[in-house]
PDB file of N, CA and C in Angstrom:
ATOM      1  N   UNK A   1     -38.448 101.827  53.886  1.00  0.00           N
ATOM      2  CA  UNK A   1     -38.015 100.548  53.372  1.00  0.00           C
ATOM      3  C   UNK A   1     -37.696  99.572  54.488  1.00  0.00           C
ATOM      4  N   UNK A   2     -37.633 100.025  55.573  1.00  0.00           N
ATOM      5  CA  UNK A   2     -37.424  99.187  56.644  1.00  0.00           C
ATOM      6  C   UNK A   2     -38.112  97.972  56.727  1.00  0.00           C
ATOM      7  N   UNK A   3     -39.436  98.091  56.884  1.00  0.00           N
ATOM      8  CA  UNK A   3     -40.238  97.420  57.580  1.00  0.00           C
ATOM      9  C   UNK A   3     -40.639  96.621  56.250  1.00  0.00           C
ATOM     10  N   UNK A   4     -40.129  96.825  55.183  1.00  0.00           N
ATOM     11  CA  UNK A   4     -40.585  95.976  53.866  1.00  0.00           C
ATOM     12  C   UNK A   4     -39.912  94.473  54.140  1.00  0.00           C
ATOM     13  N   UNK A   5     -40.679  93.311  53.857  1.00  0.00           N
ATOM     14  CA  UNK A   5     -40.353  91.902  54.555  1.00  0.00           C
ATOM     15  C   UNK A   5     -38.809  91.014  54.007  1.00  0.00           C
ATOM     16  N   UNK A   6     -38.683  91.851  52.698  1.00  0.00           N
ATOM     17  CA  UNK A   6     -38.176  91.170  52.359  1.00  0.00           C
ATOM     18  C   UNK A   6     -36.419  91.488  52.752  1.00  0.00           C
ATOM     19  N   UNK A   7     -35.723  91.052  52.547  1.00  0.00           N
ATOM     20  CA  UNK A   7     -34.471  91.663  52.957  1.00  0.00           C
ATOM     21  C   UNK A   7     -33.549  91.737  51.735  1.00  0.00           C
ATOM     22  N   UNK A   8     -34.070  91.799  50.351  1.00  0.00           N
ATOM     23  CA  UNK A   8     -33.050  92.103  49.262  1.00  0.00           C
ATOM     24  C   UNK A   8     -34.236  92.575  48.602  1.00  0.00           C
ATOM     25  N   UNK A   9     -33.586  94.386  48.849  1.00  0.00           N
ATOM     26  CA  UNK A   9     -34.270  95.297  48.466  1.00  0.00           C
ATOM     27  C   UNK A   9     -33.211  96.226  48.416  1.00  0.00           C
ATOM     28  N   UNK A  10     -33.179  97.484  47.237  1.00  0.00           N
ATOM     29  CA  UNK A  10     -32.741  98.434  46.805  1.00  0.00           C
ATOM     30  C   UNK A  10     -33.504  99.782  46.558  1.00  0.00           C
ATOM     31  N   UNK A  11     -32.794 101.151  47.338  1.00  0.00           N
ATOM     32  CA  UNK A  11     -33.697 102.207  46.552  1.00  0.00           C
ATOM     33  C   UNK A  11     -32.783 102.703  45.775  1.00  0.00           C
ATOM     34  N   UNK A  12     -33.179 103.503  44.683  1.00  0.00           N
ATOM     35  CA  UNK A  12     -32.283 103.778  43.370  1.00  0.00           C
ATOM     36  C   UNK A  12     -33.110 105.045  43.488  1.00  0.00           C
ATOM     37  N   UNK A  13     -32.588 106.410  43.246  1.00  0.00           N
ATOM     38  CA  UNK A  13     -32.992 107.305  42.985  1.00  0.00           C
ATOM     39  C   UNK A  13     -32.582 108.235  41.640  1.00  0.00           C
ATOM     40  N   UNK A  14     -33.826 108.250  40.739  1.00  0.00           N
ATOM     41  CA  UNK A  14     -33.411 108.877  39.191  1.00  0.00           C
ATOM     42  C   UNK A  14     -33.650 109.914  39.478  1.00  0.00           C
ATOM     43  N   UNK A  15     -32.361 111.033  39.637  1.00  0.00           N
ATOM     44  CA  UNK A  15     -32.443 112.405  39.930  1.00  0.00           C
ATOM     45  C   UNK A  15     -33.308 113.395  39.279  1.00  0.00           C
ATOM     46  N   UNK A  16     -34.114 114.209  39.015  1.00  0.00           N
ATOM     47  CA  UNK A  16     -34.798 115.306  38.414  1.00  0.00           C
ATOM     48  C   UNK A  16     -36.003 114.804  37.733  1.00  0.00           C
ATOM     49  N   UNK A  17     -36.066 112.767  37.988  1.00  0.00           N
ATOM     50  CA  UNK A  17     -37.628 112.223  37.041  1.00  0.00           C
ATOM     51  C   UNK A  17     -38.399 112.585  37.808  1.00  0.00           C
ATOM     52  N   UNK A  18     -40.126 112.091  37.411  1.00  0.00           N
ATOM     53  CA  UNK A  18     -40.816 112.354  38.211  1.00  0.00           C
ATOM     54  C   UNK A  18     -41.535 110.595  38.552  1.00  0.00           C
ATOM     55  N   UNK A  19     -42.582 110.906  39.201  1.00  0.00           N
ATOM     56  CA  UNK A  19     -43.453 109.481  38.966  1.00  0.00           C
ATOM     57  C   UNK A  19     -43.771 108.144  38.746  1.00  0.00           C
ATOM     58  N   UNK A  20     -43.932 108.546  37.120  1.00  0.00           N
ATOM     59  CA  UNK A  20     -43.595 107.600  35.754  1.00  0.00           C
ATOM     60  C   UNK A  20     -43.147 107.502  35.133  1.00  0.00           C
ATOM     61  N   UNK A  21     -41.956 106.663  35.769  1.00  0.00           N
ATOM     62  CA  UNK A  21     -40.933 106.599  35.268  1.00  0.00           C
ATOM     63  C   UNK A  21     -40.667 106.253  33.805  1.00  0.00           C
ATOM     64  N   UNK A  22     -41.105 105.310  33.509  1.00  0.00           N
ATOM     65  CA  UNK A  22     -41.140 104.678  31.951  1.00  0.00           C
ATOM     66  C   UNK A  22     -42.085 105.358  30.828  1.00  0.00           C
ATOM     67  N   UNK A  23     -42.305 106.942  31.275  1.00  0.00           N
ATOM     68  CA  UNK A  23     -42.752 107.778  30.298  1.00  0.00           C
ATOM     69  C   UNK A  23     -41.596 109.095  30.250  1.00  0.00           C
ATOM     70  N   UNK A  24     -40.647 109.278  30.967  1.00  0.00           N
ATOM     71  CA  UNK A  24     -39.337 109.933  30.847  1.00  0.00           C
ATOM     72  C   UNK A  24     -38.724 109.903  29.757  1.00  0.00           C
ATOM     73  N   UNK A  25     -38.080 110.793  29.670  1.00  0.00           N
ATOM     74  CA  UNK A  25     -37.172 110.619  28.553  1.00  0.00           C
ATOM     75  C   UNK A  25     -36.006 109.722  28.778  1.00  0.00           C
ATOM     76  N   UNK A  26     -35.823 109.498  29.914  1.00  0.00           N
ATOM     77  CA  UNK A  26     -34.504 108.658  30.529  1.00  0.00           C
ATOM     78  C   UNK A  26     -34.935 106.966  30.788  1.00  0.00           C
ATOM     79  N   UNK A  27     -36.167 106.803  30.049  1.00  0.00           N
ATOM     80  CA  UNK A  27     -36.892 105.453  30.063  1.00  0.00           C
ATOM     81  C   UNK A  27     -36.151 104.479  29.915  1.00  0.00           C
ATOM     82  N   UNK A  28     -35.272 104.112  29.140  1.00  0.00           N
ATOM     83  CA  UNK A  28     -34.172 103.633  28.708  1.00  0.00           C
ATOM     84  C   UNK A  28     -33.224 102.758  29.983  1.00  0.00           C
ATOM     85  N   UNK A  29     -32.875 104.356  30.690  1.00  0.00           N
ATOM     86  CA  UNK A  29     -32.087 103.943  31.617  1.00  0.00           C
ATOM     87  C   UNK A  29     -32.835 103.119  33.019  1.00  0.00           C
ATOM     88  N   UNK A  30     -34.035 104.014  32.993  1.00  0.00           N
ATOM     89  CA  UNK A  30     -34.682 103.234  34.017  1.00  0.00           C
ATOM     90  C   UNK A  30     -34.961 101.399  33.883  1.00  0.00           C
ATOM     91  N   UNK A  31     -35.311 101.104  32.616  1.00  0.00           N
ATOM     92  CA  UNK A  31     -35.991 100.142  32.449  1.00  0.00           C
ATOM     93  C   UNK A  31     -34.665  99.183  32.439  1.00  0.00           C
ATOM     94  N   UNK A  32     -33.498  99.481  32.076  1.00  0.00           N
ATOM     95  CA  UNK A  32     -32.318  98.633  32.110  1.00  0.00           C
ATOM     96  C   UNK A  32     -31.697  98.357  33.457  1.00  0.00           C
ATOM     97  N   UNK A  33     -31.972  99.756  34.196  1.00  0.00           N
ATOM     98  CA  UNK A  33     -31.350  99.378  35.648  1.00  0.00           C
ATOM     99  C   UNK A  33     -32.064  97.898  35.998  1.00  0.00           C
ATOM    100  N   UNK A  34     -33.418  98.465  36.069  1.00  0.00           N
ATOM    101  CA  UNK A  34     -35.055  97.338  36.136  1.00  0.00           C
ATOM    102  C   UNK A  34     -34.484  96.340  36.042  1.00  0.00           C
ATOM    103  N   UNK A  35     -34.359  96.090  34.753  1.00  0.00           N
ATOM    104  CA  UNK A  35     -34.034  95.016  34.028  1.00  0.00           C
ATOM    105  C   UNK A  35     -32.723  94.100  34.510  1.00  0.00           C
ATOM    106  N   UNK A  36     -31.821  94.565  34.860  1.00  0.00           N
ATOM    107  CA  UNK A  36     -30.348  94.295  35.227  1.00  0.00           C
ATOM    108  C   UNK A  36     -31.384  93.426  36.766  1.00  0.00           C
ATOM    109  N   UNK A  37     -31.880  94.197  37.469  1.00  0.00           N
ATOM    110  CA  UNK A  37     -32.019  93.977  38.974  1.00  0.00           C
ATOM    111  C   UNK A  37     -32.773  92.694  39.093  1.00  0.00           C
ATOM    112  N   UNK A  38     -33.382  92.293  38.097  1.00  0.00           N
ATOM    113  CA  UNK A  38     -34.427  91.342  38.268  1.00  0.00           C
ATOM    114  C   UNK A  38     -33.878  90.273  37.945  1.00  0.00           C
ATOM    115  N   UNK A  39     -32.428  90.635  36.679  1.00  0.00           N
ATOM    116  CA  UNK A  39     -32.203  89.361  35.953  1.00  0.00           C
ATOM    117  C   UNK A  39     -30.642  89.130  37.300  1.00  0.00           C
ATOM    118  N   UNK A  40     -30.515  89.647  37.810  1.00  0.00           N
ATOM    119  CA  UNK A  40     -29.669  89.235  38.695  1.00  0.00           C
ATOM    120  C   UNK A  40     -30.208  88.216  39.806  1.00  0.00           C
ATOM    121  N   UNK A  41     -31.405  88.276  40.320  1.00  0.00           N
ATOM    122  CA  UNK A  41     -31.897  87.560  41.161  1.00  0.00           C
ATOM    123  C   UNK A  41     -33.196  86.218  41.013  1.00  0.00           C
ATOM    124  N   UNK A  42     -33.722  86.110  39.258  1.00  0.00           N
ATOM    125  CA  UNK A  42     -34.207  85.025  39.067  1.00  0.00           C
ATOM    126  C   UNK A  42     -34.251  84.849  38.184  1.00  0.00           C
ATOM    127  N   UNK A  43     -33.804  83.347  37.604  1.00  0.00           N
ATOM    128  CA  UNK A  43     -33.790  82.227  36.700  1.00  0.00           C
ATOM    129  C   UNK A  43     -34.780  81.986  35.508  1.00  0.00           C
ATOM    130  N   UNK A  44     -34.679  82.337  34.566  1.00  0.00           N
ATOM    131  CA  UNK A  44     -35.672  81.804  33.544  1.00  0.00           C
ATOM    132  C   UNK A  44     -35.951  80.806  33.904  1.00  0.00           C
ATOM    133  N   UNK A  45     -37.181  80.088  33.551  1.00  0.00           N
ATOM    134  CA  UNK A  45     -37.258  78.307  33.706  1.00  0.00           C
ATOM    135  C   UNK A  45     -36.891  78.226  32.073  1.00  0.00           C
ATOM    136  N   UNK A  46     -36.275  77.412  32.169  1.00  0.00           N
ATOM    137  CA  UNK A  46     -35.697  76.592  30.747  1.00  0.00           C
ATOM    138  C   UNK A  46     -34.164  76.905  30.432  1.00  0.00           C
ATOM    139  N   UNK A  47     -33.732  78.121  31.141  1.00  0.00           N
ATOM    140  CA  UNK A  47     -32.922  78.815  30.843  1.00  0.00           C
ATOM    141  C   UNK A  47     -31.115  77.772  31.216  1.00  0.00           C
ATOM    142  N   UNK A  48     -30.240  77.586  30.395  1.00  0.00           N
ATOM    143  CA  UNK A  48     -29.127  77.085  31.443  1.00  0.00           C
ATOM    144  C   UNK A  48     -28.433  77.564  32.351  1.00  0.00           C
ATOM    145  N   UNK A  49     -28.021  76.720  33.269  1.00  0.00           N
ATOM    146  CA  UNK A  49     -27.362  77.611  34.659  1.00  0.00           C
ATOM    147  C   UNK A  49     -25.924  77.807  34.018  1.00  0.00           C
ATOM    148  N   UNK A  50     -25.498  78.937  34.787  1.00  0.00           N
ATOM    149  CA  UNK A  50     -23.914  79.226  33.930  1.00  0.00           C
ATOM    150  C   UNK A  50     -23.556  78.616  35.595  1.00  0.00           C
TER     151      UNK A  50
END
């Protein structure tokens, strides 16, 4: 992850998944972490600013 350009980056490790992730049974959790991480760092367009 070092050498990746960007500098707001996270590794998250889902203990005992494999791969593909969003075919797990723990899909759920993965896709919400996902989800949480993305909506923390960009703006809907249209959306209001809090």
């Amino acid at each position: 992850m070092g050498r990746a350009a960007n500098k707001d980056k996270e590794l998250k490790l889902f203990q005992g998944l494999f791969h593909c992730l969003w075919n797990e049974p723990e899909k759920q959790q993965v896709m919400e972490y996902a989800s949480n991480w993305l909506n923390k760092r960009f703006v809907l367009a249209g959306a209001p600013s809090t």
